[in-house]
Protein backbone atom coordinates (compact mmCIF):
# COMPACT_ATOMS: atom_id res chain seq x y z
CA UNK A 1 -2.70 13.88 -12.37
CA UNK A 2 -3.12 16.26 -15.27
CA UNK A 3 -4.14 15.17 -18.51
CA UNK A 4 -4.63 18.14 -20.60
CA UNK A 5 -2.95 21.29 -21.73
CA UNK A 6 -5.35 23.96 -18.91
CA UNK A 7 -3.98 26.92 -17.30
CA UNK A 8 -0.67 26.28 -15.10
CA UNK A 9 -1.82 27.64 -12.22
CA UNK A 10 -4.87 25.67 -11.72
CA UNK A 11 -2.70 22.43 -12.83
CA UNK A 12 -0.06 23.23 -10.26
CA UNK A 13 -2.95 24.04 -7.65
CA UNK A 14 -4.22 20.35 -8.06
CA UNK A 15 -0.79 18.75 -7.96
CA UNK A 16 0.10 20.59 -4.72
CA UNK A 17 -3.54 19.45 -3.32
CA UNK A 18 -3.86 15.86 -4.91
CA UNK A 19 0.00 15.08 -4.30
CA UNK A 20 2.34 17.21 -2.70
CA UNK A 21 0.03 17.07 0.46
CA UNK A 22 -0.52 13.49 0.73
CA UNK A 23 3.27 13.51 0.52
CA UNK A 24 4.00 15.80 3.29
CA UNK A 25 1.95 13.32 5.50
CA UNK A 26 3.63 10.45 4.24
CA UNK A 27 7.13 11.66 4.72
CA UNK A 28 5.92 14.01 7.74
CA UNK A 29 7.63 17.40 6.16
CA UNK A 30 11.25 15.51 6.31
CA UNK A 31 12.66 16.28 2.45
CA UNK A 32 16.39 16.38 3.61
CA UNK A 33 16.87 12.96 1.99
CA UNK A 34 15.35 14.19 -1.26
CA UNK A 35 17.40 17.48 -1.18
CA UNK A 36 20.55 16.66 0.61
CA UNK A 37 23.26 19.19 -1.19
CA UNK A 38 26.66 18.51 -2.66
CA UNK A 39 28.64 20.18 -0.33
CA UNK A 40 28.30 17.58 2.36
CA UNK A 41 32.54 17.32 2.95
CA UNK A 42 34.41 15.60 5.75
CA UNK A 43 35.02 18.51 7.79
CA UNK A 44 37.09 17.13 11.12
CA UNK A 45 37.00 13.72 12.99
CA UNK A 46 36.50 13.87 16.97
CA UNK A 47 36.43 11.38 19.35
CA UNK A 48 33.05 9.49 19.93
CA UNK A 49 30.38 10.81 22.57
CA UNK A 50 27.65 8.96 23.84
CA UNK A 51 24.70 10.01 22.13
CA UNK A 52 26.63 10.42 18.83
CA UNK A 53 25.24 8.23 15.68
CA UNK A 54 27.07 4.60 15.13
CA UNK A 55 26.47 5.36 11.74
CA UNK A 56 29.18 8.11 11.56
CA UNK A 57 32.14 5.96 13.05
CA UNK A 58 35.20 6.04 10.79
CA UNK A 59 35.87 2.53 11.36
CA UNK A 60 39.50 2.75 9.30
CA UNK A 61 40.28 5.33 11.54
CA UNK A 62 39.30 3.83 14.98
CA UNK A 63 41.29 0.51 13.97
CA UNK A 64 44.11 3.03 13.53
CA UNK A 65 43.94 5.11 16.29
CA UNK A 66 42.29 2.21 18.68
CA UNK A 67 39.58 4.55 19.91
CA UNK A 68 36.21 5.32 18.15
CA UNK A 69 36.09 8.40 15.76
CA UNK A 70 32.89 9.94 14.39
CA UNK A 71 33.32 11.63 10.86
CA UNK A 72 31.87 15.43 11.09
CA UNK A 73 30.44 16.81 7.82
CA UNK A 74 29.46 20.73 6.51
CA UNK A 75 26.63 20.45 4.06
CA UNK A 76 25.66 22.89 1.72
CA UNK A 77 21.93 22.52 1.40
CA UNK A 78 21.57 23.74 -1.92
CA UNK A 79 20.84 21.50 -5.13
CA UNK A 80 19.84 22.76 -8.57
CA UNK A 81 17.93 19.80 -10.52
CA UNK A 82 18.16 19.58 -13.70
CA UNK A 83 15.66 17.49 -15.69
CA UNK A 84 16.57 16.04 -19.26
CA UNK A 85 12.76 15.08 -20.99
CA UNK A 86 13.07 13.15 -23.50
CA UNK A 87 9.80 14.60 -25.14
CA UNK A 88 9.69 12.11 -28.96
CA UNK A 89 7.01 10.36 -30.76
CA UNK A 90 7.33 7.35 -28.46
CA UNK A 91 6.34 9.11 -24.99
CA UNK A 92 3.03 10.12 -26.66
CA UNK A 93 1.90 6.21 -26.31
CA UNK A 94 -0.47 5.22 -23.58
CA UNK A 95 -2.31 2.18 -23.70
CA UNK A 96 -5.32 3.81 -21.33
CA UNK A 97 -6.42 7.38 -20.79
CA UNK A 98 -3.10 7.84 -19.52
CA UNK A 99 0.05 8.62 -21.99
CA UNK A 100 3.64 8.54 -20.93
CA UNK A 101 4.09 12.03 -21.64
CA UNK A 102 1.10 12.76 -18.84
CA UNK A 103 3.15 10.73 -16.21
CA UNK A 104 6.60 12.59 -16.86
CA UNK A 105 4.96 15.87 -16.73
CA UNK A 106 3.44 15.07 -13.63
CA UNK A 107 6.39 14.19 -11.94
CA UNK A 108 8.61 17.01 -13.51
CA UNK A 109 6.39 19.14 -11.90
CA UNK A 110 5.80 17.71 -8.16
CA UNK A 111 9.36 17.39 -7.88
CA UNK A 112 10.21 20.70 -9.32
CA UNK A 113 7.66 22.28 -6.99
CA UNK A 114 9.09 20.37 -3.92
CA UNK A 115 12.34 21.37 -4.72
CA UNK A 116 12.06 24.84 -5.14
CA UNK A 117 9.71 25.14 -2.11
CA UNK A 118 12.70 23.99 0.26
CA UNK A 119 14.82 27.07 -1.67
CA UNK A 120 16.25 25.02 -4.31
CA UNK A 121 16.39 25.53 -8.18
CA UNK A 122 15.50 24.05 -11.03
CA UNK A 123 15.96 23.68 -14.86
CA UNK A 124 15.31 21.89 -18.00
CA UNK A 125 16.38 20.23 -20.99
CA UNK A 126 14.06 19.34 -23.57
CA UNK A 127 14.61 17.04 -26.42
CA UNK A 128 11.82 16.57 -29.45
CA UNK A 129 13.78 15.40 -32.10
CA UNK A 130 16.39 17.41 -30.76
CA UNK A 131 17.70 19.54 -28.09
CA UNK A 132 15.32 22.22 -28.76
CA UNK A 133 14.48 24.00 -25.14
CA UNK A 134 16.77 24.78 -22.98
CA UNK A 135 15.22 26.20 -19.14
CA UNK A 136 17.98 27.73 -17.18
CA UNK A 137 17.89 26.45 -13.37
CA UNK A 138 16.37 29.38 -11.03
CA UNK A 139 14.22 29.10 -7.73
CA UNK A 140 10.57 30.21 -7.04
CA UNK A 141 7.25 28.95 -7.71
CA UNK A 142 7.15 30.95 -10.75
CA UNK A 143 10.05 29.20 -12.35
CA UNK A 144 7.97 25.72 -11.65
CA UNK A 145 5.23 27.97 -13.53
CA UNK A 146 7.32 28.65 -16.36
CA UNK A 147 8.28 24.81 -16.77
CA UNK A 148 4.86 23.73 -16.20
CA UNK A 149 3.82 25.99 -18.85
CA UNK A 150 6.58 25.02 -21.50
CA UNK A 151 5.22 21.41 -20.34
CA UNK A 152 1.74 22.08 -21.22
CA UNK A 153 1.66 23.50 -23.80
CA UNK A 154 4.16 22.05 -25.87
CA UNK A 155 2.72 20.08 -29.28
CA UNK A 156 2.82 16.84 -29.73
CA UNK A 157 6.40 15.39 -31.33
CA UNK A 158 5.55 14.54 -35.01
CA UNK A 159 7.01 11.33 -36.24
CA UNK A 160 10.49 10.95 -37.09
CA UNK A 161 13.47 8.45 -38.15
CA UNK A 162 13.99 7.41 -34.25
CA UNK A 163 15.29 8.90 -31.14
CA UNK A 164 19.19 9.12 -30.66
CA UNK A 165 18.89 9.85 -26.65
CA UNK A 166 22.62 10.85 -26.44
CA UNK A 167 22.24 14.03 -28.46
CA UNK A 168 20.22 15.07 -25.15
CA UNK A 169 22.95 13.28 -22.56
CA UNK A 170 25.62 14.98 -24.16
CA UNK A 171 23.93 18.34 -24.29
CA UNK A 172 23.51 18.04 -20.93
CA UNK A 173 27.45 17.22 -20.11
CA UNK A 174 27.41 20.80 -22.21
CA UNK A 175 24.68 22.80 -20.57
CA UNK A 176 24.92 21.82 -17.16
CA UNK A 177 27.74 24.06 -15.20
CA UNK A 178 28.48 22.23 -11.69
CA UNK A 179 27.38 18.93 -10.12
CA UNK A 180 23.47 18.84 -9.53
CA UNK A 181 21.02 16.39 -9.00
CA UNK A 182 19.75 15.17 -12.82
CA UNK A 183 16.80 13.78 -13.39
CA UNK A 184 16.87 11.58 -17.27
CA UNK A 185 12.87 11.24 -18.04
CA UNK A 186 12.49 8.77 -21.21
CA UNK A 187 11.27 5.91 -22.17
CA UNK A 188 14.72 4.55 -23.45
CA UNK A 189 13.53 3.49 -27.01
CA UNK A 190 16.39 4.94 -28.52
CA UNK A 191 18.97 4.96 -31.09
CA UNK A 192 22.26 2.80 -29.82
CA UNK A 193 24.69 4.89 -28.64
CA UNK A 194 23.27 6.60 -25.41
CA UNK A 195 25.07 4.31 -22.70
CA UNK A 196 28.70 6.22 -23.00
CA UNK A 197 27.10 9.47 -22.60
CA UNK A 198 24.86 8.08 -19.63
CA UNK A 199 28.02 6.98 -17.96
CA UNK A 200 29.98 9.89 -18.31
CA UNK A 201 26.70 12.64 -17.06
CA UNK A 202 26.83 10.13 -14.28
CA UNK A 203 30.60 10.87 -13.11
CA UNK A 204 29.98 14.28 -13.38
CA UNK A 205 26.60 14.28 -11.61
CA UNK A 206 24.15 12.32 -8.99
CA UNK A 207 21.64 10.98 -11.87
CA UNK A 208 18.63 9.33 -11.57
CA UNK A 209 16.50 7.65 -14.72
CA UNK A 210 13.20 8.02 -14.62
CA UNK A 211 12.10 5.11 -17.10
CA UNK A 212 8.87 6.09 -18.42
CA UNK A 213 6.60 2.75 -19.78
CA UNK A 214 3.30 1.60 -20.21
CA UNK A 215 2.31 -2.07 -19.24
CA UNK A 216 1.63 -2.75 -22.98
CA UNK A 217 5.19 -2.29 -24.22
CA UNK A 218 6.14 -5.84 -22.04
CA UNK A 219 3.32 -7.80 -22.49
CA UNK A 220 0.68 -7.71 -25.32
CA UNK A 221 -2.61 -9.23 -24.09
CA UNK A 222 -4.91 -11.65 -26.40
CA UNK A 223 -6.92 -9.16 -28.88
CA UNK A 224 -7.15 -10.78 -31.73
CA UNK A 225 -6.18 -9.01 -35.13
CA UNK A 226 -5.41 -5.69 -34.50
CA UNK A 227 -3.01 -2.74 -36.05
CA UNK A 228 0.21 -2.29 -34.18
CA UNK A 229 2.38 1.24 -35.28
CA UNK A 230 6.03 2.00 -34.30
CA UNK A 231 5.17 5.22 -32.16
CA UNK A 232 8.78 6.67 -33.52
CA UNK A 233 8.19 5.74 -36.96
CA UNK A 234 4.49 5.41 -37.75
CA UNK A 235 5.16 2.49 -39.57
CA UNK A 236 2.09 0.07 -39.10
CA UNK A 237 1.89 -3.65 -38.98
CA UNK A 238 -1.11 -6.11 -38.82
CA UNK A 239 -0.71 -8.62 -35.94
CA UNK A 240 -2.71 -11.26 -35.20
CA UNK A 241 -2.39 -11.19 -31.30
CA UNK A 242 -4.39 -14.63 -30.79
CA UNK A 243 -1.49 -16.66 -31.68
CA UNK A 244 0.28 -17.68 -28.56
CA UNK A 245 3.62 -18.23 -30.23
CA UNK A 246 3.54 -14.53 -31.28
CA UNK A 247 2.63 -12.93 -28.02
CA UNK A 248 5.57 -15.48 -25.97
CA UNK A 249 8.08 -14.08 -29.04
CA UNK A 250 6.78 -10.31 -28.20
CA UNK A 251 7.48 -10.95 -24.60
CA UNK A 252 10.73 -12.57 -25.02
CA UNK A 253 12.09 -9.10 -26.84
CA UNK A 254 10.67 -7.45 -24.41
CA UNK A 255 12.55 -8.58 -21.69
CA UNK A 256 15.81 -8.34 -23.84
CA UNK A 257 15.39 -5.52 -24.46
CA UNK A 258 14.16 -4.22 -20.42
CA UNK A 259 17.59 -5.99 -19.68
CA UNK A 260 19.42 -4.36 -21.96
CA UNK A 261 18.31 -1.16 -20.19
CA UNK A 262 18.71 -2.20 -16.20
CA UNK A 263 22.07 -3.55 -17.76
CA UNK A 264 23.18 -0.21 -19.08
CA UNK A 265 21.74 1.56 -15.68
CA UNK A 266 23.93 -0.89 -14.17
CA UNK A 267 27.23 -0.04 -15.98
CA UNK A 268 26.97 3.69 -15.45
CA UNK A 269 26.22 3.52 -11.47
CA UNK A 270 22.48 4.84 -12.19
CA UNK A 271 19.77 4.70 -9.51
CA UNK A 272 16.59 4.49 -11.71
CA UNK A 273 12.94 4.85 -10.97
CA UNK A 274 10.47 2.80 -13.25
CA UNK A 275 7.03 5.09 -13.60
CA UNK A 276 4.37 3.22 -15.33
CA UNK A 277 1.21 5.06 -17.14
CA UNK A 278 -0.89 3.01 -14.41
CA UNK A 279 1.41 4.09 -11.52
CA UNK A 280 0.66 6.01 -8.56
CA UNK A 281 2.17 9.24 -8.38
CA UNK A 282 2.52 9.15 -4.61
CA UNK A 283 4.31 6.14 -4.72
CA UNK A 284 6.69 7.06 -7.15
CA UNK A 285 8.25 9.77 -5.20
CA UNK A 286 7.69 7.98 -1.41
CA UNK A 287 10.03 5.30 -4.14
CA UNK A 288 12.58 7.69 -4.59
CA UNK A 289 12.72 9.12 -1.03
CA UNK A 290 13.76 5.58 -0.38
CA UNK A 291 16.41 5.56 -3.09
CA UNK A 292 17.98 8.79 -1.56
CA UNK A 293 17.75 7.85 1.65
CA UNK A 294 19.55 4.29 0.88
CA UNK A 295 22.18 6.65 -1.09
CA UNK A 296 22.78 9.04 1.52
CA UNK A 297 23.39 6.13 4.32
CA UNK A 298 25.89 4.69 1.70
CA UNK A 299 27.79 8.13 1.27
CA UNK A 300 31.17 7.94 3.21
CA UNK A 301 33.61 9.97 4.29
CA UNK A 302 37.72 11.09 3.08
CA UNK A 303 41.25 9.81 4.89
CA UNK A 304 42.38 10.79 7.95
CA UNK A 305 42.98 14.75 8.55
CA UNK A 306 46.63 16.11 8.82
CA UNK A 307 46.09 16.57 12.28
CA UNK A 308 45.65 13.14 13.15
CA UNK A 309 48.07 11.27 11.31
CA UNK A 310 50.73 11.74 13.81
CA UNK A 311 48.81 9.57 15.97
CA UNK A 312 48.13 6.62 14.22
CA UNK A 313 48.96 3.51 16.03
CA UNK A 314 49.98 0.10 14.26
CA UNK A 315 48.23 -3.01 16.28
CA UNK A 316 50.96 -5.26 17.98
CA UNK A 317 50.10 -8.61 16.69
């Protein structure tokens, strides 16, 4: 995974060789449940074959009509992702060698490169401490170049008052055009007032969080006195980490506060990823394969068409 701000191209290079092609063995080439387009509409309903998927039985429609009825879609293939990176003081933290901001980058990238590889396109928001970059969504492995780059290269977020995380939700309700796949990258240590925003980017697009963390931030290990410093603030404190009652009170915040955020996830009708500093990159995405996949076997179909509804039939009890 890369660490440190090299050239691009040689970055990219070792992603596509240290990632992307363990991946293609893993999921054998088959991306169409990472890039399954919007366009996927109920196009007719026929009467069942043998052969035809169980999966794609209109069930309403067979009770109706007393015969099975497969649903039959047109897809348009296309998606343009969109990723929102929340880029502030507090994704600079890593516990290891390993920061937070290393781990989104990472992913932006593999998934950018993955997507635009199967002739998709991609953009990006990017939020310091504020909406300050704005990548319009195009296609090519130059435009994963380009992001990379901006990625790379980008200094580090200097400390500030605190990260409001809706200014960069409802930029992108702003910025965004037509319904695309959106990918939120952040830690979530934020300023309240981001779940509204989340939940209305949500209605208007298929969005996944990517919740960025390091093992540190949920449970603080026994090592005795030591300085602890509010990554958003810089504000420093002097903890003495061998008193048990301290590190159960740390832990118990902790977890109200990861509720909090699953709870909020929750509310909006958000698939999230968790991607830890010590997480495998592989597994991450063969994660969200899964989530996709699980998404598109939940997707259903409209009513009945026009041309059918003559023929309903109402069971004789």
């Amino acid at each position: 995974m890369s660490r440190s701000k090299s050239d691009p191209e040689a970055l990219l290079r070792k992603l596509e060789w240290t990632v992307i092609r363990r991946l293609d063995g893993l999921l054998q080439g088959d991306y169409r449940t990472l890039f399954r387009g919007f366009g996927l509409d109920l196009a007719d309903l026929r009467e069942y074959q043998y052969h035809d998927d169980v999966r794609h039985i209109d069930w309403n429609v067979t009770a109706r009509l007393q015969t099975p009825y497969v649903r039959e879609y047109v897809e348009d293939r296309e998606v343009t992702a969109w990723f929102l990176l929340d880029l502030s003081a507090s994704v600079d933290f890593g516990s290891s060698a390993v920061r937070k901001r290393a781990v989104a980058v990472d992913f932006v990238t593999v998934l950018a490169r993955l997507m635009a590889r199967h002739g998709n396109r991609v953009g990006a928001i990017l939020y310091g401490d504020r909406v300050d970059t704005v990548i319009p969504a195009r296609g090519g492995r130059r435009q994963v170049l380009h992001l990379l780059h901006r990625l790379a290269t980008r200094p580090e977020t200097a400390r500030s008052k605190g990260t409001k995380l809706a200014d960069l939700l409802e930029s992108a309700l702003r910025i965004v055009p037509r319904r695309s796949l959106v990918f939120v990258v952040s830690d979530f240590i934020s300023e309240p007032g981001w779940h509204k925003p989340l939940g209305h980017l949500a209605k208007r697009h298929e969005l996944v969080a990517v919740r960025l963390f390091d093992p540190l931030e949920r449970a603080l290990p026994d090592l005795g006195m030591v300085v602890v410093e509010d990554a958003e603030t810089g504000e420093q404190l002097f903890v003495d980490t061998h008193d048990r009652a301290f590190r159960r009170r740390f832990a118990e915040i902790a977890e109200r506060r990861e509720n909090e955020v699953r709870n909020a996830f929750v509310a909006a009708g958000v698939d999230a990823i968790e991607l830890a500093t010590d997480d495998d990159l592989v597994g991450a995405v063969v994660r969200f394969a899964d989530l996709r996949k699980r998404r598109s076997q939940l997707a259903v179909g409209g009513g009945l068409p026009r041309h059918l509804e003559a023929r309903r039939v109402v069971p004789v009890a």
